[in-house]
ModelCIF file with pLDDT and N, C-alpha, C, O atoms, coordinates in Angstrom:
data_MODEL
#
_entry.id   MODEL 
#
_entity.id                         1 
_entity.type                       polymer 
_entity.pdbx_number_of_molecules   1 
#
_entity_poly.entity_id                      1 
_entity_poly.type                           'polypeptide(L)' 
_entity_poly.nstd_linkage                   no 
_entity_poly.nstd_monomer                   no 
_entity_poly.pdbx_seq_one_letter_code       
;(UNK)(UNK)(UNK)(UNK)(UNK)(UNK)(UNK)(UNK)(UNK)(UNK)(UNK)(UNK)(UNK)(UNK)(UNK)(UNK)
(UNK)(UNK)(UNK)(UNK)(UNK)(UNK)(UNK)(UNK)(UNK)(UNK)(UNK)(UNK)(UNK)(UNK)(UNK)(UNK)
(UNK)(UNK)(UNK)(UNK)(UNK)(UNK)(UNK)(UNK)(UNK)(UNK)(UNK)(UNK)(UNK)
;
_entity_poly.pdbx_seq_one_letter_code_can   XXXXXXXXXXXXXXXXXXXXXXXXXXXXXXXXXXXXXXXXXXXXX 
_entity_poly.pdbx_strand_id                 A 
#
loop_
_entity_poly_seq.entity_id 
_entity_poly_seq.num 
_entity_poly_seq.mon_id 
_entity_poly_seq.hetero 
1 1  UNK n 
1 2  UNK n 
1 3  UNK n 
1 4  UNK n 
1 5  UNK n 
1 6  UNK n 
1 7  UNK n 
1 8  UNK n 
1 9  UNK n 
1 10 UNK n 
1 11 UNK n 
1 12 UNK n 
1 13 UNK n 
1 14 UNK n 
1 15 UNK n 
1 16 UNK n 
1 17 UNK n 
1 18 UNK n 
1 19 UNK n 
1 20 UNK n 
1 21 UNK n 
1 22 UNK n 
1 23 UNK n 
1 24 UNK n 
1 25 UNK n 
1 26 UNK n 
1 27 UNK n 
1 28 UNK n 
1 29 UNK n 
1 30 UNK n 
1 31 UNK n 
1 32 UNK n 
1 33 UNK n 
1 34 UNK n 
1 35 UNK n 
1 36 UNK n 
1 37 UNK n 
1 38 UNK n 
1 39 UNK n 
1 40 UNK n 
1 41 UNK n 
1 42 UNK n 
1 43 UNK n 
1 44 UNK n 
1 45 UNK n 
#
_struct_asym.id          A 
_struct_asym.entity_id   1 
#
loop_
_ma_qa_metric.id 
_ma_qa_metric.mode 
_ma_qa_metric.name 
_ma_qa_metric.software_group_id 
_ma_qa_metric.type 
1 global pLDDT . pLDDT 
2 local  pLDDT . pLDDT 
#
_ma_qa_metric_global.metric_id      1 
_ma_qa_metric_global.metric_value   90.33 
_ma_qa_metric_global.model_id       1 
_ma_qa_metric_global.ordinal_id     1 
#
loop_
_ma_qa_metric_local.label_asym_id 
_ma_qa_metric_local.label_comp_id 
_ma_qa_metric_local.label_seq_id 
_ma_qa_metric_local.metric_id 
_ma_qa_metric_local.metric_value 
_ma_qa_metric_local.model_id 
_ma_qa_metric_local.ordinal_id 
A UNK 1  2 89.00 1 1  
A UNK 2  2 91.00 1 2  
A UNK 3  2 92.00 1 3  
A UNK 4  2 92.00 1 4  
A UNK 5  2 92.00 1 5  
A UNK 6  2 94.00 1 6  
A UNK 7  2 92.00 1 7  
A UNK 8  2 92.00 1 8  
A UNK 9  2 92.00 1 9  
A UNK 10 2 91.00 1 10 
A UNK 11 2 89.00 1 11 
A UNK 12 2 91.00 1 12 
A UNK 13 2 92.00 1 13 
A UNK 14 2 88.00 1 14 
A UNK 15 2 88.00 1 15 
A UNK 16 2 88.00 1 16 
A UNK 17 2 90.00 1 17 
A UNK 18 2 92.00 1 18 
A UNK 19 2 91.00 1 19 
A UNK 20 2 91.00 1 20 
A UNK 21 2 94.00 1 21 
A UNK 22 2 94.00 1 22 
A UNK 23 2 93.00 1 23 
A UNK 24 2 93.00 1 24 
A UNK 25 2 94.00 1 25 
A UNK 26 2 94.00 1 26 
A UNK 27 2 94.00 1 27 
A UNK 28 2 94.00 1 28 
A UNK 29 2 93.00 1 29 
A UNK 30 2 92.00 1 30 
A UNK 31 2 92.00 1 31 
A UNK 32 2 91.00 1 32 
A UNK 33 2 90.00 1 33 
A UNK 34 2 89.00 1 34 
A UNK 35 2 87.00 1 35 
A UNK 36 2 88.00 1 36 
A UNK 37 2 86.00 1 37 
A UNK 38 2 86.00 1 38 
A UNK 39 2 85.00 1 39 
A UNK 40 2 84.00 1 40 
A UNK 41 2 84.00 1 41 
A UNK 42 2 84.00 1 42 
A UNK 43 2 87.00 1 43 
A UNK 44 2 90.00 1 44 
A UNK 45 2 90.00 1 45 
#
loop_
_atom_site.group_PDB 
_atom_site.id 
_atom_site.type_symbol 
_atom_site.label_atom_id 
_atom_site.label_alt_id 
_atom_site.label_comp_id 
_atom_site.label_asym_id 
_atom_site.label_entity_id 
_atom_site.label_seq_id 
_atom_site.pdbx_PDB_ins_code 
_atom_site.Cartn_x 
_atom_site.Cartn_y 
_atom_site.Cartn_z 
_atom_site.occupancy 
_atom_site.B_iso_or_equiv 
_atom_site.pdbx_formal_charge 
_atom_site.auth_seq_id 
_atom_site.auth_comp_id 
_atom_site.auth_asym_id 
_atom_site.auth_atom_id 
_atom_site.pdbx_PDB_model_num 
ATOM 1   N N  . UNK A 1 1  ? 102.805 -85.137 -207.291 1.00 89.00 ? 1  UNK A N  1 
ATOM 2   C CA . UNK A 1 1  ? 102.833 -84.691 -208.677 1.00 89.00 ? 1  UNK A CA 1 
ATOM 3   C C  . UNK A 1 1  ? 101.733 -83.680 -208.969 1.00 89.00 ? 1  UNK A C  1 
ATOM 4   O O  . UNK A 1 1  ? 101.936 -82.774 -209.776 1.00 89.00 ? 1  UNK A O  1 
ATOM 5   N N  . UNK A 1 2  ? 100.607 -83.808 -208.350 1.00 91.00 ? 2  UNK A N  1 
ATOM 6   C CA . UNK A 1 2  ? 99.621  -83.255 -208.549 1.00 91.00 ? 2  UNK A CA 1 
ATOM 7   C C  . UNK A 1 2  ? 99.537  -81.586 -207.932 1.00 91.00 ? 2  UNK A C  1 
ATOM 8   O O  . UNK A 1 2  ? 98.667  -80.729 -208.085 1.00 91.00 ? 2  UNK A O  1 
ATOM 9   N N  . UNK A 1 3  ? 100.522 -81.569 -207.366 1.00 92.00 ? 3  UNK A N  1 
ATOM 10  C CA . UNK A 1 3  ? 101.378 -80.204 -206.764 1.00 92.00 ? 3  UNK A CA 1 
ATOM 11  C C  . UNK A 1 3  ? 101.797 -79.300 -207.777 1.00 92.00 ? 3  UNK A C  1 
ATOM 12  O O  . UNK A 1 3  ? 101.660 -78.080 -207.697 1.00 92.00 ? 3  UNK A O  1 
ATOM 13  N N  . UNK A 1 4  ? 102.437 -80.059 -208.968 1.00 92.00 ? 4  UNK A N  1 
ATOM 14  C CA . UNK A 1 4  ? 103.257 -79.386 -209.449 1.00 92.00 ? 4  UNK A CA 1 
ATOM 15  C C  . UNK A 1 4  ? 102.015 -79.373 -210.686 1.00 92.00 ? 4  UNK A C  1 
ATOM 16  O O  . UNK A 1 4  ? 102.427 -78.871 -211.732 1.00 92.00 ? 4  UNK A O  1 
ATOM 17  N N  . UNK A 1 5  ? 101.077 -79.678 -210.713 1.00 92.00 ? 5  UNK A N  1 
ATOM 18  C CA . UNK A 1 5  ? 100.058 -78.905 -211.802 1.00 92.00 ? 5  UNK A CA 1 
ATOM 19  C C  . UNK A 1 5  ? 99.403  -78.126 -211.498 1.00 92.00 ? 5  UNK A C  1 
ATOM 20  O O  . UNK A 1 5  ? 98.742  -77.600 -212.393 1.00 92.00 ? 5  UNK A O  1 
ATOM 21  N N  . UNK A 1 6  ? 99.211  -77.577 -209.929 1.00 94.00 ? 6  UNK A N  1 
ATOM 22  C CA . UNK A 1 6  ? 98.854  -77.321 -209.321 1.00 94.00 ? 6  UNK A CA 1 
ATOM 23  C C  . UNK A 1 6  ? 99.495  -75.532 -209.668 1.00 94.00 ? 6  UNK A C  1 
ATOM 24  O O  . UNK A 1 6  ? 98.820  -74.623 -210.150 1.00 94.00 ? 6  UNK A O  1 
ATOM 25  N N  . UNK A 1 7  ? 100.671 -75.473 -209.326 1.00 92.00 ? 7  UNK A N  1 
ATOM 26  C CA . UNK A 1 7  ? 101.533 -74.583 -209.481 1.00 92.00 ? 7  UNK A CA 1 
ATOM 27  C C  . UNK A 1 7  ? 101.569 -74.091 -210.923 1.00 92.00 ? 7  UNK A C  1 
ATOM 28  O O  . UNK A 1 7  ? 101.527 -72.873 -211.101 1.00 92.00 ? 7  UNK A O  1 
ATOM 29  N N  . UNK A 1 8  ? 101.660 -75.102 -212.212 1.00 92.00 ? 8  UNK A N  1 
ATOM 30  C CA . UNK A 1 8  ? 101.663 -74.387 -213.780 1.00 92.00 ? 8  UNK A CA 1 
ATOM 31  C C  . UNK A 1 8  ? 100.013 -73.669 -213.855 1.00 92.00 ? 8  UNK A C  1 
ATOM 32  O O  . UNK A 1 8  ? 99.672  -72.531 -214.177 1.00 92.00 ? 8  UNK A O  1 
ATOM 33  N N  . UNK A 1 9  ? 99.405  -74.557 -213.527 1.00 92.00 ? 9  UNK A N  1 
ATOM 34  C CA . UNK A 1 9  ? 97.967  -73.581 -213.417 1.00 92.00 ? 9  UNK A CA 1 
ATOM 35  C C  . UNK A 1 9  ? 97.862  -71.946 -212.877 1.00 92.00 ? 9  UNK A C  1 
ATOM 36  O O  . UNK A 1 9  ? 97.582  -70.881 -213.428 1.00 92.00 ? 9  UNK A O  1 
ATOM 37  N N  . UNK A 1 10 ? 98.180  -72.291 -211.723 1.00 91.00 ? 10 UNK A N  1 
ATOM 38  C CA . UNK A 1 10 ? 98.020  -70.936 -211.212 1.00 91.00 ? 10 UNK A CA 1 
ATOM 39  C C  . UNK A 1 10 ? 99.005  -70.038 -212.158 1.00 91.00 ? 10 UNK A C  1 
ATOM 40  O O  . UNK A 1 10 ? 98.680  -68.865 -212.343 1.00 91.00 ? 10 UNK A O  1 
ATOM 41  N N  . UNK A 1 11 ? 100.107 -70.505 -212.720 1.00 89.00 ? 11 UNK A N  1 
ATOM 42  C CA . UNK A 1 11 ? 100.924 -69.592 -213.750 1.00 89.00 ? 11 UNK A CA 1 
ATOM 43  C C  . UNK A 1 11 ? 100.437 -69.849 -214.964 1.00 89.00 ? 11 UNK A C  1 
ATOM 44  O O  . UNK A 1 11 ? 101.341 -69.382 -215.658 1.00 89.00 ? 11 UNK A O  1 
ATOM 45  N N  . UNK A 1 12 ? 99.784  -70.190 -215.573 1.00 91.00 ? 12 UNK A N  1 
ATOM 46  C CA . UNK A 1 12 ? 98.939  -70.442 -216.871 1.00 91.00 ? 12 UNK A CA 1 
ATOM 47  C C  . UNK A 1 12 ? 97.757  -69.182 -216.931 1.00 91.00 ? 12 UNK A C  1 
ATOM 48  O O  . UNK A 1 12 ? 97.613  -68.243 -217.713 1.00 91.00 ? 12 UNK A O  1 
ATOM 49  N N  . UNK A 1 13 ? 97.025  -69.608 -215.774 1.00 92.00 ? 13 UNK A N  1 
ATOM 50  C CA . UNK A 1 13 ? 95.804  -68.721 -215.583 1.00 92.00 ? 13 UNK A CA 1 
ATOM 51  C C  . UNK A 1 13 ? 96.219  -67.242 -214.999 1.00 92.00 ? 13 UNK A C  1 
ATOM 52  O O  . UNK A 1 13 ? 95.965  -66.130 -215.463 1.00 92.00 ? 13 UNK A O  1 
ATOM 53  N N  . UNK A 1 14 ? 96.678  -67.478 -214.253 1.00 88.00 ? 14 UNK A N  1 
ATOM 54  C CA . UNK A 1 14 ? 96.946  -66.210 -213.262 1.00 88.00 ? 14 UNK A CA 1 
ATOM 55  C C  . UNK A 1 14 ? 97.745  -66.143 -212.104 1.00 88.00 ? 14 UNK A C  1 
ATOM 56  O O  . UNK A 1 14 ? 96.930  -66.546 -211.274 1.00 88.00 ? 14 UNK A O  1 
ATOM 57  N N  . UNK A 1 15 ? 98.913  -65.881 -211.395 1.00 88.00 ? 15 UNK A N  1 
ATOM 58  C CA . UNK A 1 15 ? 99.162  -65.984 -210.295 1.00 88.00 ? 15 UNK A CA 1 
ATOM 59  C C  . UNK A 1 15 ? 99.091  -64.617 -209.042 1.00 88.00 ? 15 UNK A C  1 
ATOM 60  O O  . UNK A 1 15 ? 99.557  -64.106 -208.024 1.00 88.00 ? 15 UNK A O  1 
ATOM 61  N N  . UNK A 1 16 ? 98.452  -64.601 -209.738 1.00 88.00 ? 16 UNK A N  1 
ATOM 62  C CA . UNK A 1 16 ? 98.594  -62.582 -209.227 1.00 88.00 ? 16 UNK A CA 1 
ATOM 63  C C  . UNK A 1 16 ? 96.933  -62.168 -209.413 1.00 88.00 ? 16 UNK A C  1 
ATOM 64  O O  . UNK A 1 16 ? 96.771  -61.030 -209.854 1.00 88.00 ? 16 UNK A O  1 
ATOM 65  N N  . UNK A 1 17 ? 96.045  -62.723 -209.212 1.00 90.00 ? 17 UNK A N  1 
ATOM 66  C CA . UNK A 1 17 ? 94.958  -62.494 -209.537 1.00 90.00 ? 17 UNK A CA 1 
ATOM 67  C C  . UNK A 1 17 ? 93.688  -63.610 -209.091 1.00 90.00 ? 17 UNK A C  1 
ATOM 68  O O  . UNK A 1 17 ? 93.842  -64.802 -209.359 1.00 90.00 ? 17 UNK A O  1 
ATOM 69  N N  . UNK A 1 18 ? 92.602  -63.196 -208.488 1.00 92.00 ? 18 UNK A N  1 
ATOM 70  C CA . UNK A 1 18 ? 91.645  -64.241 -207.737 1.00 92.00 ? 18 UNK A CA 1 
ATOM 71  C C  . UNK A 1 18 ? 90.930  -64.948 -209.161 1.00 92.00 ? 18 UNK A C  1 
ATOM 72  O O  . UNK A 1 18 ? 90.427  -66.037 -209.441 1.00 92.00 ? 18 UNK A O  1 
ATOM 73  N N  . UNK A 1 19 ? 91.161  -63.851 -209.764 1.00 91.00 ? 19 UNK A N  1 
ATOM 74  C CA . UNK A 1 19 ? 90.397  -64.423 -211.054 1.00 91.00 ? 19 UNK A CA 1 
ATOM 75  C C  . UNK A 1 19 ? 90.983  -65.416 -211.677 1.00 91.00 ? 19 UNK A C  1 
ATOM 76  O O  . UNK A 1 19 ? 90.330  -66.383 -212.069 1.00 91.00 ? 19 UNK A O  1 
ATOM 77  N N  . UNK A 1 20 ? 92.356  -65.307 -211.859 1.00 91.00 ? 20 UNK A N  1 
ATOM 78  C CA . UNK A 1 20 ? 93.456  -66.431 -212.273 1.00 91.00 ? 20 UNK A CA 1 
ATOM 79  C C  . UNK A 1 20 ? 92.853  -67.702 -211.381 1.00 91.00 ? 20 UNK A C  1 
ATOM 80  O O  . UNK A 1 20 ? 92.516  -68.742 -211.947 1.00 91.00 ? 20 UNK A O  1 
ATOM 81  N N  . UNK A 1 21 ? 92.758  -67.552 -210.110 1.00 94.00 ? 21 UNK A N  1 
ATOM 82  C CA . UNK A 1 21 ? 92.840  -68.758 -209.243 1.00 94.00 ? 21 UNK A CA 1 
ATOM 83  C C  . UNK A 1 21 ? 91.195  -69.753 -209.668 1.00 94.00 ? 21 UNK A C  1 
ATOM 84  O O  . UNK A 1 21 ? 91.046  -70.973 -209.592 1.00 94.00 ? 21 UNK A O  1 
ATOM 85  N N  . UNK A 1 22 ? 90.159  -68.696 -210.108 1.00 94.00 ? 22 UNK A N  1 
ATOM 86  C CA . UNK A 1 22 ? 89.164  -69.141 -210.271 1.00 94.00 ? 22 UNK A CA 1 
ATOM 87  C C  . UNK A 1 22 ? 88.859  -70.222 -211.795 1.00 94.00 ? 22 UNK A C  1 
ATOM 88  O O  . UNK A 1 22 ? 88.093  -71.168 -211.981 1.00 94.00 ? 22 UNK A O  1 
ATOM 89  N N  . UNK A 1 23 ? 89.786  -69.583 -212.604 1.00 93.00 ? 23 UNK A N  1 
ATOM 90  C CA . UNK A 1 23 ? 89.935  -70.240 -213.665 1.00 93.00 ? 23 UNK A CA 1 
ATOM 91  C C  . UNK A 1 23 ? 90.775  -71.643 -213.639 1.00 93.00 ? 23 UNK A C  1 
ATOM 92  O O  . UNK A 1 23 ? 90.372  -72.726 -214.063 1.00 93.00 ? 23 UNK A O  1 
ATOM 93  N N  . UNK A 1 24 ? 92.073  -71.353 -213.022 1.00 93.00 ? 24 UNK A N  1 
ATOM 94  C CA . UNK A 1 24 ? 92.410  -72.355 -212.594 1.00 93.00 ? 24 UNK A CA 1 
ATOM 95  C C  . UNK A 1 24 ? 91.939  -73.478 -211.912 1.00 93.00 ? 24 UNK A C  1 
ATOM 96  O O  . UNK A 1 24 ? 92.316  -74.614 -212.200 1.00 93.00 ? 24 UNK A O  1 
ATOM 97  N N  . UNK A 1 25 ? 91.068  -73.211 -210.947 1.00 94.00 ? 25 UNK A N  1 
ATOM 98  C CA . UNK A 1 25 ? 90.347  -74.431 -210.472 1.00 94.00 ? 25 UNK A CA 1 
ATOM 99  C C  . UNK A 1 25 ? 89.776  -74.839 -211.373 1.00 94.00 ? 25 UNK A C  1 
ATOM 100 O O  . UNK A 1 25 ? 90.029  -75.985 -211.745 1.00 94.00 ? 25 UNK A O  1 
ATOM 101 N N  . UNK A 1 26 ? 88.739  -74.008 -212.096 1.00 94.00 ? 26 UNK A N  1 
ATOM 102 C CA . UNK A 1 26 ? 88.009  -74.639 -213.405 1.00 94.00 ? 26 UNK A CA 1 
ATOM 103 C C  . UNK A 1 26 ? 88.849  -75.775 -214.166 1.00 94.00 ? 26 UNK A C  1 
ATOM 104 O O  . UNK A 1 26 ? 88.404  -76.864 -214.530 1.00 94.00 ? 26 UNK A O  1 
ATOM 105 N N  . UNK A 1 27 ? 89.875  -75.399 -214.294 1.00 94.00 ? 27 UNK A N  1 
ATOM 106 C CA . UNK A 1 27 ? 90.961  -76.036 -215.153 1.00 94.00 ? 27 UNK A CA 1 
ATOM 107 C C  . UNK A 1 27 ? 91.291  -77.484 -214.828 1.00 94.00 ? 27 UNK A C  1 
ATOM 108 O O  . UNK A 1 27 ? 91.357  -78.434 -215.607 1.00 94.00 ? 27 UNK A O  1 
ATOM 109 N N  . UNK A 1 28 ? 91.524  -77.449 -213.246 1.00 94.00 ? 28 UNK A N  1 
ATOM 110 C CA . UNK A 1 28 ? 91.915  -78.541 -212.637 1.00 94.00 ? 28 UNK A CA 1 
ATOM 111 C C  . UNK A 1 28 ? 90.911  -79.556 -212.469 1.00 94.00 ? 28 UNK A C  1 
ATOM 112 O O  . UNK A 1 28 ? 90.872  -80.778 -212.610 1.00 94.00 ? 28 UNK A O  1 
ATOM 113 N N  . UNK A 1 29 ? 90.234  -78.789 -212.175 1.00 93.00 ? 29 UNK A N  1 
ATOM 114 C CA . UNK A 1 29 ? 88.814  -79.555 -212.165 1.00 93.00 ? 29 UNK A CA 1 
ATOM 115 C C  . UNK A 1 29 ? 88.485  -80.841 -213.769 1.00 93.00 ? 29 UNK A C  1 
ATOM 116 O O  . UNK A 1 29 ? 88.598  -82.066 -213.719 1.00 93.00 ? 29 UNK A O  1 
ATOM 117 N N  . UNK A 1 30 ? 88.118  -80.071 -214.898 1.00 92.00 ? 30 UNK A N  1 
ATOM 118 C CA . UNK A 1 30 ? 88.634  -80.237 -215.961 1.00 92.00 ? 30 UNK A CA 1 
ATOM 119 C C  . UNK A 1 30 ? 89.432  -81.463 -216.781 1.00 92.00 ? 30 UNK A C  1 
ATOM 120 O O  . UNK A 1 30 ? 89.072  -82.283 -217.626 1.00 92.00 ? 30 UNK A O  1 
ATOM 121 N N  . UNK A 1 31 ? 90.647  -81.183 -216.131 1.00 92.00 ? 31 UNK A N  1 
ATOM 122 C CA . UNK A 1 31 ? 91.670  -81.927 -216.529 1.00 92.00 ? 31 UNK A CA 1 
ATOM 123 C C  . UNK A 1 31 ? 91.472  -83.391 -216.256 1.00 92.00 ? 31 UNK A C  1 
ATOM 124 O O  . UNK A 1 31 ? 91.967  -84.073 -217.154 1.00 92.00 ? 31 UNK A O  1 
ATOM 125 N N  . UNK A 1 32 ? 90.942  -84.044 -215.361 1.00 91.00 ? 32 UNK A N  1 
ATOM 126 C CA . UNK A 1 32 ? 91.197  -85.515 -215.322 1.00 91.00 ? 32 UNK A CA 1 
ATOM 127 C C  . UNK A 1 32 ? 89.727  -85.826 -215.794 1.00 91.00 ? 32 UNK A C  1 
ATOM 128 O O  . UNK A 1 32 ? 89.652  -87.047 -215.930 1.00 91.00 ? 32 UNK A O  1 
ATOM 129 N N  . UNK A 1 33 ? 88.690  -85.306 -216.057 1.00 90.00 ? 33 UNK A N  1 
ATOM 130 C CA . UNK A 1 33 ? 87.812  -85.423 -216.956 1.00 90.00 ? 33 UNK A CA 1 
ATOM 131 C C  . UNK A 1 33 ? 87.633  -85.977 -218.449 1.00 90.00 ? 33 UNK A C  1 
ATOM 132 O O  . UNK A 1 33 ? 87.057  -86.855 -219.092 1.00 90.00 ? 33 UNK A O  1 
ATOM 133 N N  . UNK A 1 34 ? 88.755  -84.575 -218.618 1.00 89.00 ? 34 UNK A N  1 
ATOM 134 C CA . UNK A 1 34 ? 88.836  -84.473 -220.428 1.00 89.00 ? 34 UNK A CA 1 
ATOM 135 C C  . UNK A 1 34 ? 90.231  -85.630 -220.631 1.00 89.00 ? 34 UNK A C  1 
ATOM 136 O O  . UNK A 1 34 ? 90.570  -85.786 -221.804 1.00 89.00 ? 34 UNK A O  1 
ATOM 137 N N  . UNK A 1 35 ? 90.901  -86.296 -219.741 1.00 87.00 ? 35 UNK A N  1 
ATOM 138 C CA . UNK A 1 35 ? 91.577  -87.643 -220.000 1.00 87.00 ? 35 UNK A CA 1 
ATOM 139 C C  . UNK A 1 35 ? 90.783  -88.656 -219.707 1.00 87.00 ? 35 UNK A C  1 
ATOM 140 O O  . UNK A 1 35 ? 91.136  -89.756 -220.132 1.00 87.00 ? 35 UNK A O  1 
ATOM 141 N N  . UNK A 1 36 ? 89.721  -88.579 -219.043 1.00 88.00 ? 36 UNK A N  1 
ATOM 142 C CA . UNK A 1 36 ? 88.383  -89.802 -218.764 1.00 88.00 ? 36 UNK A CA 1 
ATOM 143 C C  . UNK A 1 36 ? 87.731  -89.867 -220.060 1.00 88.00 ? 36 UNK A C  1 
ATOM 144 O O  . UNK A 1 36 ? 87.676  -90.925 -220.687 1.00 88.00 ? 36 UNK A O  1 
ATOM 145 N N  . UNK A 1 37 ? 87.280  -88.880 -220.449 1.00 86.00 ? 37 UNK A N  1 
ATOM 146 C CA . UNK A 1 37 ? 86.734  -89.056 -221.472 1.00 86.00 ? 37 UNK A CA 1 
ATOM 147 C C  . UNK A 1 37 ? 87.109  -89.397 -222.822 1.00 86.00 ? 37 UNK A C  1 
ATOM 148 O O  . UNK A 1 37 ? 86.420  -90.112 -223.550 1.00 86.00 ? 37 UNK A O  1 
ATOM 149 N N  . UNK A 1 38 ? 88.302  -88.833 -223.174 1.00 86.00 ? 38 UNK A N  1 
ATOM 150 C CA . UNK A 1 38 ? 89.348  -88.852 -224.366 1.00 86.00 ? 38 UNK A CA 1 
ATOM 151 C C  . UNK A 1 38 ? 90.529  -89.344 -223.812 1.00 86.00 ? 38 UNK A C  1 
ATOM 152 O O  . UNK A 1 38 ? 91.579  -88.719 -223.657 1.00 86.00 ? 38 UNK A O  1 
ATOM 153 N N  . UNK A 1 39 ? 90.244  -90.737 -223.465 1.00 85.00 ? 39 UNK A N  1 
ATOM 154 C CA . UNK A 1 39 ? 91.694  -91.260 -223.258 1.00 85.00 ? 39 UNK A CA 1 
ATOM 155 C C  . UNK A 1 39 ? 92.965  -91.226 -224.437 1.00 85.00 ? 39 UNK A C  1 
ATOM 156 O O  . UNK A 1 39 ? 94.146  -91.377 -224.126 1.00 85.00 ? 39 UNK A O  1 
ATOM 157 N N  . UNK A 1 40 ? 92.500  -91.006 -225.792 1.00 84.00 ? 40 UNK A N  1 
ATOM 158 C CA . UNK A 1 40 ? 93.136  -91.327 -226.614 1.00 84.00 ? 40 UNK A CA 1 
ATOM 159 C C  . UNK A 1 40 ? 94.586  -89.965 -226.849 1.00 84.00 ? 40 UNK A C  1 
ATOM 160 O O  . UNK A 1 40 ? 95.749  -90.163 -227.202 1.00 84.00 ? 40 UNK A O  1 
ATOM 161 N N  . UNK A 1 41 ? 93.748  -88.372 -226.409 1.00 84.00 ? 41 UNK A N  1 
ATOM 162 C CA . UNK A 1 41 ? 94.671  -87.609 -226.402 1.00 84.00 ? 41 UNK A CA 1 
ATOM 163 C C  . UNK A 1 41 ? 95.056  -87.114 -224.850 1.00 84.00 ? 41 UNK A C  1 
ATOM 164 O O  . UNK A 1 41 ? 95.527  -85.989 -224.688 1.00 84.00 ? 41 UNK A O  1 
ATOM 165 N N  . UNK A 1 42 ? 94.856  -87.918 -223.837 1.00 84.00 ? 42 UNK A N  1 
ATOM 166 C CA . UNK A 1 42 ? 95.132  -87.416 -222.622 1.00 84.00 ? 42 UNK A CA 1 
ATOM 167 C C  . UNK A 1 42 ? 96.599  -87.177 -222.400 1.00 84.00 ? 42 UNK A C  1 
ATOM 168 O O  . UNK A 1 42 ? 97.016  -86.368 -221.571 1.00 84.00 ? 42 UNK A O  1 
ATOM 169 N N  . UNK A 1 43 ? 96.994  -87.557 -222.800 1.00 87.00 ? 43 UNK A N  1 
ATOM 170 C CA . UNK A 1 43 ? 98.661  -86.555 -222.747 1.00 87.00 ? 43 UNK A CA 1 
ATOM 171 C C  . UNK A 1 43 ? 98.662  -85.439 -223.036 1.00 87.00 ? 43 UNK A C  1 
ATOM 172 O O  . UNK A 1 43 ? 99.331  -84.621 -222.406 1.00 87.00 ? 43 UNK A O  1 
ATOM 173 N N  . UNK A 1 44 ? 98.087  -85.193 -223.824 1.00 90.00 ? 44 UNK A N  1 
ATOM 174 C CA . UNK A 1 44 ? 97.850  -83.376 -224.852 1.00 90.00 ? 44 UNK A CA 1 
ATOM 175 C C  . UNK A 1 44 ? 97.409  -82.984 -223.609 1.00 90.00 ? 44 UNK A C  1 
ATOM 176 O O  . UNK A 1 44 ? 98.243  -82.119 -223.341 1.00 90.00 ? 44 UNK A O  1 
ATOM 177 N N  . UNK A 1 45 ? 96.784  -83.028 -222.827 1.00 90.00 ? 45 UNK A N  1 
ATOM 178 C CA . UNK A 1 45 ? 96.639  -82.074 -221.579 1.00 90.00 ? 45 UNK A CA 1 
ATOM 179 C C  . UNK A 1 45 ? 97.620  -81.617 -220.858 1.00 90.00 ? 45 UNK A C  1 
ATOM 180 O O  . UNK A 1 45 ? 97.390  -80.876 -219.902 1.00 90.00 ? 45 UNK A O  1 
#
């Protein structure tokens, strides 16, 4: 599953671009954080 967020990221941020990819990691990175922390809206991610 974690593939396929994997994939909207890189098309969110950028797929055509290192810079895209850099943000994206940021992102991913991110993401199971900001549901650690705020369990309450972790779906909204």
């Amino acid at each position: 599953f974690n593939s396929l967020l994997l994939l909207l990221a890189a098309v969110v941020f950028g797929a055509t671009s290192v810079t895209g990819a850099l943000l994206g990691g940021l992102f991913l990175m991110y993401l199971p954080v900001a549901q650690s922390d705020h369990p309450a809206i972790a779906g909204l991610c």
